[in-house]
N, C-alpha and C. Protein backbone atom coordinates (compact mmCIF):
# COMPACT_ATOMS: atom_id res chain seq x y z
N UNK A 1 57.30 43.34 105.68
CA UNK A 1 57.06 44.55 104.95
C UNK A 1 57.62 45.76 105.67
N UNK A 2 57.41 45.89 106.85
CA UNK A 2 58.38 46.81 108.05
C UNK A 2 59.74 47.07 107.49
N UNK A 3 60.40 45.73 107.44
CA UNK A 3 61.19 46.30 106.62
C UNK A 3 62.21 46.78 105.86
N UNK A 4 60.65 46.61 104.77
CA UNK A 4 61.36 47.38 102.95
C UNK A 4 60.94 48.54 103.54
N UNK A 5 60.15 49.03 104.01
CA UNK A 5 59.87 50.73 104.48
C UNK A 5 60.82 51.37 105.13
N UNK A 6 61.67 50.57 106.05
CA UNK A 6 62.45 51.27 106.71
C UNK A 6 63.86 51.72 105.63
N UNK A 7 63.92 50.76 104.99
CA UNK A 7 65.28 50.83 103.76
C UNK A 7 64.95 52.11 103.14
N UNK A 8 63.19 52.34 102.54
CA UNK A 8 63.05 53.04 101.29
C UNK A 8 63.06 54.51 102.19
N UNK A 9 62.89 54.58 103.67
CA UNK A 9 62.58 56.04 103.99
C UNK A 9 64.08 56.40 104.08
N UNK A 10 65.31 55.70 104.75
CA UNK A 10 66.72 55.94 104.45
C UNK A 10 66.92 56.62 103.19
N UNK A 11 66.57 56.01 102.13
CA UNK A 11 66.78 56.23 101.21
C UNK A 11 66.08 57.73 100.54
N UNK A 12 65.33 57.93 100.73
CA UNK A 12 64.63 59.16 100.84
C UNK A 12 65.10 60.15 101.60
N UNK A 13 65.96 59.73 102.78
CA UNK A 13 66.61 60.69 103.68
C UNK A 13 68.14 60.93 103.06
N UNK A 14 68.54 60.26 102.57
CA UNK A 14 69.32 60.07 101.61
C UNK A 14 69.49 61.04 100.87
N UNK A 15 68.81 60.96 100.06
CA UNK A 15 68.28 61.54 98.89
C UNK A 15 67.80 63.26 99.25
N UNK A 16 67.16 62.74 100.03
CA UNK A 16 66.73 64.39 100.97
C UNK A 16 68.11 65.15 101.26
N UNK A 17 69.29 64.53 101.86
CA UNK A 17 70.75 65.14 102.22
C UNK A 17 71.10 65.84 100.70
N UNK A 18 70.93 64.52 99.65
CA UNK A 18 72.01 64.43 98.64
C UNK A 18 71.38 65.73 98.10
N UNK A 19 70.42 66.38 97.66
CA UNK A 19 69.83 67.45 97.32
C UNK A 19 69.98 68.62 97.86
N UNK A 20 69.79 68.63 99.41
CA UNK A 20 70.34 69.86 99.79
C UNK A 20 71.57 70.11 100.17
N UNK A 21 72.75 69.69 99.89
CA UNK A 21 73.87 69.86 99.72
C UNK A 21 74.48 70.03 98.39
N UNK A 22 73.51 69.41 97.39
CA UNK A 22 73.81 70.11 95.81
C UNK A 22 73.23 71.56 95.99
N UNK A 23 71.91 72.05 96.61
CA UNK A 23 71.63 73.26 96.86
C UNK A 23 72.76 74.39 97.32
N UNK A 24 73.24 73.77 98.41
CA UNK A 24 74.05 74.64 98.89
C UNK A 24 74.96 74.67 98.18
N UNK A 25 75.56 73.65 97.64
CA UNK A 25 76.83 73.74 96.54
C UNK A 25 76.56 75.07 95.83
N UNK A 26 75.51 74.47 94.73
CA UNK A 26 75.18 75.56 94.00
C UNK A 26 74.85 76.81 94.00
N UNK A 27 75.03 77.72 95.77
CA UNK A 27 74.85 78.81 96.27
C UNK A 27 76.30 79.16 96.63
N UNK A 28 77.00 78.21 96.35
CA UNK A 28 78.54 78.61 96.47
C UNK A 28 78.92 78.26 98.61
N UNK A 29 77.77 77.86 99.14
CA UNK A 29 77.68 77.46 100.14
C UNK A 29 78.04 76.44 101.25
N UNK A 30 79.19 76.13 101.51
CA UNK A 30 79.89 75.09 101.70
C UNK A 30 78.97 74.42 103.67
N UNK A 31 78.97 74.94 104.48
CA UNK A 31 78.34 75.06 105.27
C UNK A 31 77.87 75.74 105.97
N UNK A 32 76.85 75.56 107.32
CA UNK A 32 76.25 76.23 107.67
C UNK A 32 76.48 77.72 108.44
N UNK A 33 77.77 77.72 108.81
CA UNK A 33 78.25 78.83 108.87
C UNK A 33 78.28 79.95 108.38
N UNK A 34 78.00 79.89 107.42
CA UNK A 34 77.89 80.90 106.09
C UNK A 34 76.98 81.22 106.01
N UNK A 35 76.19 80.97 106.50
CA UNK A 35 74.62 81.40 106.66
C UNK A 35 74.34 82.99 107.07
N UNK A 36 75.42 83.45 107.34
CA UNK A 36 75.55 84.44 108.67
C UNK A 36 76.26 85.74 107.72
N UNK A 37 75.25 86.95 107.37
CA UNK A 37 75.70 88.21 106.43
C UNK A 37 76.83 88.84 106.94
N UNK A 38 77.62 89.43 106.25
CA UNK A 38 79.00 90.61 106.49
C UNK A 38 78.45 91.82 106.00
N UNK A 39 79.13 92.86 106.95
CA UNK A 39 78.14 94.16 106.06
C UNK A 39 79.49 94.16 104.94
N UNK A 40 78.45 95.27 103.80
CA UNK A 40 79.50 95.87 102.82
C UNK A 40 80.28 96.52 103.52
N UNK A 41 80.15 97.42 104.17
CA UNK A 41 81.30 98.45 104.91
C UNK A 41 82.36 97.66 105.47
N UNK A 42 82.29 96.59 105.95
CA UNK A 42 82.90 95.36 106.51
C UNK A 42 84.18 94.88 105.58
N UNK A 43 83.27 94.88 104.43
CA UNK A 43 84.22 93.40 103.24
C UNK A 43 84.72 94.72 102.76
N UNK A 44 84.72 96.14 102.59
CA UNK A 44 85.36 96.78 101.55
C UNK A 44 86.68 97.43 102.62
N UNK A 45 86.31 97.30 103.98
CA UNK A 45 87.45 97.42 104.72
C UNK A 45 88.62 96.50 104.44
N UNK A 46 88.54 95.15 104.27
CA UNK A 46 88.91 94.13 104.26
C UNK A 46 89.84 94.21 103.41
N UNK A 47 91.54 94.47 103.66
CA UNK A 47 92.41 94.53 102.41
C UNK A 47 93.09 93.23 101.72
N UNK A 48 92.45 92.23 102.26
CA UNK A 48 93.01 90.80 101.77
C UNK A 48 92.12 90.62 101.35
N UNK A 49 90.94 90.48 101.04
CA UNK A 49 89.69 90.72 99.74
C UNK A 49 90.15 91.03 98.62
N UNK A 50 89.68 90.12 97.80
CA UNK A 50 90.24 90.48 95.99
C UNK A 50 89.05 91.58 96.15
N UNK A 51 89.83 92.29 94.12
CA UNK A 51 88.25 93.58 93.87
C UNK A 51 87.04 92.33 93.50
N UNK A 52 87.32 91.64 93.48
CA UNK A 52 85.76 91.15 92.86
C UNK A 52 85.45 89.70 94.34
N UNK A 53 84.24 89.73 94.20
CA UNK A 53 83.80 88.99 95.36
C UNK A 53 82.75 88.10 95.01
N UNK A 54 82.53 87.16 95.12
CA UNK A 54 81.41 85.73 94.75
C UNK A 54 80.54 86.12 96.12
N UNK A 55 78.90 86.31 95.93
CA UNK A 55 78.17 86.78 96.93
C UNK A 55 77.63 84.97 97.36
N UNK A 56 76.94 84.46 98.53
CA UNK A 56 76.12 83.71 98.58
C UNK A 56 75.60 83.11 97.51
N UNK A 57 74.93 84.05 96.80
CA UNK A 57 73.82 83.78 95.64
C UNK A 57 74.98 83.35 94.91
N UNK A 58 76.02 83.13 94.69
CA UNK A 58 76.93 83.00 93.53
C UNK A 58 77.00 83.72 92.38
N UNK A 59 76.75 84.78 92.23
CA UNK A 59 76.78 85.71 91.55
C UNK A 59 77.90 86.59 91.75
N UNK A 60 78.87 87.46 90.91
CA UNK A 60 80.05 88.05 90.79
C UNK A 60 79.72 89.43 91.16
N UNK A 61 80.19 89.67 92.03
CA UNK A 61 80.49 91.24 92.38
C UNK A 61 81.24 92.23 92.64
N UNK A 62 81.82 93.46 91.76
CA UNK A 62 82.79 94.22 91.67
C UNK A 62 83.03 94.79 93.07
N UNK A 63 84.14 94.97 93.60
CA UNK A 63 84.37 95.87 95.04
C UNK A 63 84.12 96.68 94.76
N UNK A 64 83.58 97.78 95.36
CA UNK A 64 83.58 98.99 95.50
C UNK A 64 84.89 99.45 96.43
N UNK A 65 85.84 99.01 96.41
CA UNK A 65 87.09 99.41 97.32
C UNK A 65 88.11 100.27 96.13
N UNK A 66 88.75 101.30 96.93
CA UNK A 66 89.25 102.35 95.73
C UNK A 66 90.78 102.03 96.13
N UNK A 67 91.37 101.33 95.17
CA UNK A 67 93.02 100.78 95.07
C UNK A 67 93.91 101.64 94.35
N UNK A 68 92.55 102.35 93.55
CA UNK A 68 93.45 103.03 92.14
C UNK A 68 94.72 103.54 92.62
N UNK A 69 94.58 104.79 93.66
CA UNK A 69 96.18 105.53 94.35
C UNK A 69 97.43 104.70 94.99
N UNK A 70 96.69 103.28 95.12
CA UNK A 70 97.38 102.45 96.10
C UNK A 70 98.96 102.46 95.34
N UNK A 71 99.00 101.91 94.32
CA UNK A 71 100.24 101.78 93.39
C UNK A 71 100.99 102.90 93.13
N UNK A 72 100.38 104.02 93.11
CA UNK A 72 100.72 105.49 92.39
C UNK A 72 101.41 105.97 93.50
N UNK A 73 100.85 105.73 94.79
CA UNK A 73 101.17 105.97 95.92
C UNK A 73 102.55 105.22 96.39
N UNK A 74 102.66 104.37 96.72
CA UNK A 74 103.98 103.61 96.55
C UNK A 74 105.08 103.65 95.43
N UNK A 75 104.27 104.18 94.60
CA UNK A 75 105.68 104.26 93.44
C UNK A 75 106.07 105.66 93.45
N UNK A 76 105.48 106.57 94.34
CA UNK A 76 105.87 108.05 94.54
C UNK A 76 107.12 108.00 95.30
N UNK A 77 106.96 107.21 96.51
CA UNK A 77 107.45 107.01 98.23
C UNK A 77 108.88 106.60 97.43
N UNK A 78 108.46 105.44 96.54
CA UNK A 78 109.78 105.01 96.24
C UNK A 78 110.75 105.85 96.11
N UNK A 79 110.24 106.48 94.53
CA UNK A 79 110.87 107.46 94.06
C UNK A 79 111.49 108.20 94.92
N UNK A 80 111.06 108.68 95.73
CA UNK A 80 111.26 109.89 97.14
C UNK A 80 112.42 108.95 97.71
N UNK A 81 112.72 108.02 97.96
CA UNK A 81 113.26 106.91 99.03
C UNK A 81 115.12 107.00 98.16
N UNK A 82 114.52 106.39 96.56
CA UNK A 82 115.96 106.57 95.87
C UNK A 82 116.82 107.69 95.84
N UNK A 83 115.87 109.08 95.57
CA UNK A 83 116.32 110.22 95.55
C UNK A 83 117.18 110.75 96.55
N UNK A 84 116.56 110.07 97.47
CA UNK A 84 117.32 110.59 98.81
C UNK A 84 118.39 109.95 99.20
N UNK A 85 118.69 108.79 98.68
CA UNK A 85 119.69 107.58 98.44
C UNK A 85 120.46 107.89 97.60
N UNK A 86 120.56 108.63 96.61
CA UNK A 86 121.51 108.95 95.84
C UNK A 86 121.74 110.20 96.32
N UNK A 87 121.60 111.31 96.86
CA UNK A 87 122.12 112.12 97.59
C UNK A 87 123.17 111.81 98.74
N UNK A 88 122.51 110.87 99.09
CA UNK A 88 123.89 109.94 100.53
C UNK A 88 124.33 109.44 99.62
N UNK A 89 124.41 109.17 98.77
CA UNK A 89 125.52 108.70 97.59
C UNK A 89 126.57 109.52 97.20
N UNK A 90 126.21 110.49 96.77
CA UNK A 90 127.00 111.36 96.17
C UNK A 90 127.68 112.20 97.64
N UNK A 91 127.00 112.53 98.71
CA UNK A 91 128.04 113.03 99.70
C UNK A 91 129.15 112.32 100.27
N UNK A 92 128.92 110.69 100.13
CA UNK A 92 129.78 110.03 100.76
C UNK A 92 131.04 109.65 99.57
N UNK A 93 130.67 110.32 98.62
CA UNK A 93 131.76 109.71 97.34
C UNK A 93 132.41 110.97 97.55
N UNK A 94 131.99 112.50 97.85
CA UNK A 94 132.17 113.83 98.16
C UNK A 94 133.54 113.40 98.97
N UNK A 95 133.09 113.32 100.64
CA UNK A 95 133.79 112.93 101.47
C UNK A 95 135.04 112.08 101.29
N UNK A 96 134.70 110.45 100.51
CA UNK A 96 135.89 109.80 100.05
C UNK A 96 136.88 110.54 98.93
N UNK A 97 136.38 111.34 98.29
CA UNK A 97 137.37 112.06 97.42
C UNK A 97 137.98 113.18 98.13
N UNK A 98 137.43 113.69 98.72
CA UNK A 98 138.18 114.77 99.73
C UNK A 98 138.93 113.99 100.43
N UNK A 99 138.69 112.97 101.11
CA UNK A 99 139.85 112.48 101.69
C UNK A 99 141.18 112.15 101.44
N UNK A 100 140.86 111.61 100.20
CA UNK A 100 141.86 110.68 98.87
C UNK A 100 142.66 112.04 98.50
N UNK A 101 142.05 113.47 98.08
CA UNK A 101 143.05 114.51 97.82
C UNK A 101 144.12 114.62 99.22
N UNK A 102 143.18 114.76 100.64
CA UNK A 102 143.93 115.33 101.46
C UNK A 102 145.03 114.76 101.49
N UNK A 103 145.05 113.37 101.37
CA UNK A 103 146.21 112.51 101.69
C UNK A 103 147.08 112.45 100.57
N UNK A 104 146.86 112.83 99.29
CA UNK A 104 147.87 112.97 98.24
C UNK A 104 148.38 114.41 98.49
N UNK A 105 147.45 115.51 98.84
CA UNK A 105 148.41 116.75 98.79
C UNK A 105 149.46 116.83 100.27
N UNK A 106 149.17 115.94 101.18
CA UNK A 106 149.76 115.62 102.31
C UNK A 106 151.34 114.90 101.67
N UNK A 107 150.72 113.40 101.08
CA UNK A 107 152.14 113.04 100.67
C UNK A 107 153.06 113.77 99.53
N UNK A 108 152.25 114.65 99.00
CA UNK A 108 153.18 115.43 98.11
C UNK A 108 154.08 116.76 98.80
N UNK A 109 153.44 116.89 100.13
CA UNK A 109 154.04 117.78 101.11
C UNK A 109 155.20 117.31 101.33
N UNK A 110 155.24 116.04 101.98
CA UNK A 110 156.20 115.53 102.58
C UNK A 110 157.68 114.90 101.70
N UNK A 111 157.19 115.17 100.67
CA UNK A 111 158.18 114.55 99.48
C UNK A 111 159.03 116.08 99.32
């Protein structure tokens, strides 16, 4: 009789695992590591963080992190970046055409 008891308490321990690891599943909880809080000030620093965040509890939560300028901001710089690129554009086409005259009113000198 020793043991069938020893089989059935395995089995119960078993069973005891198989449950609290569906628990944790279902807390979005993979292991025990995670056990361990981040402040908010922390995760909204965090720029490789999506805006939305799965808490412990598994429940969905909006960032409070402000991205809105992020894009507006970079597409300003750009702008600023081309502008200034087509200015060295146009002086260096300046320059090659001044050159291109000098050397035609040169060879028309010499003719």
């Amino acid at each position: 009789m020793s043991n069938q008891a020893a089989p059935a308490e395995t089995v119960l321990d078993v069973q005891a695992q198989i449950s609290e690891l569906a628990q944790r599943k279902a807390t979005a909880q993979t292991h025990r590591g995670q056990e361990s809080q981040v402040s908010a000030a922390k995760l909204a620093k965090n720029k490789r963080l999506p805006a939305t965040m799965i808490t412990p509890g598994g429940k969905i939560e909006v960032s409070k992190k402000s991205k809105r300028g992020k894009k507006k901001k970079t597409s300003e710089t750009a702008k600023e970046k081309a502008l200034d690129r087509i200015e060295q554009m146009a002086v260096k086409v300046k320059q090659i055409e001044d050159r291109k005259a000098k050397r035609q009113r040169a060879k028309t000198a010499w003719e």
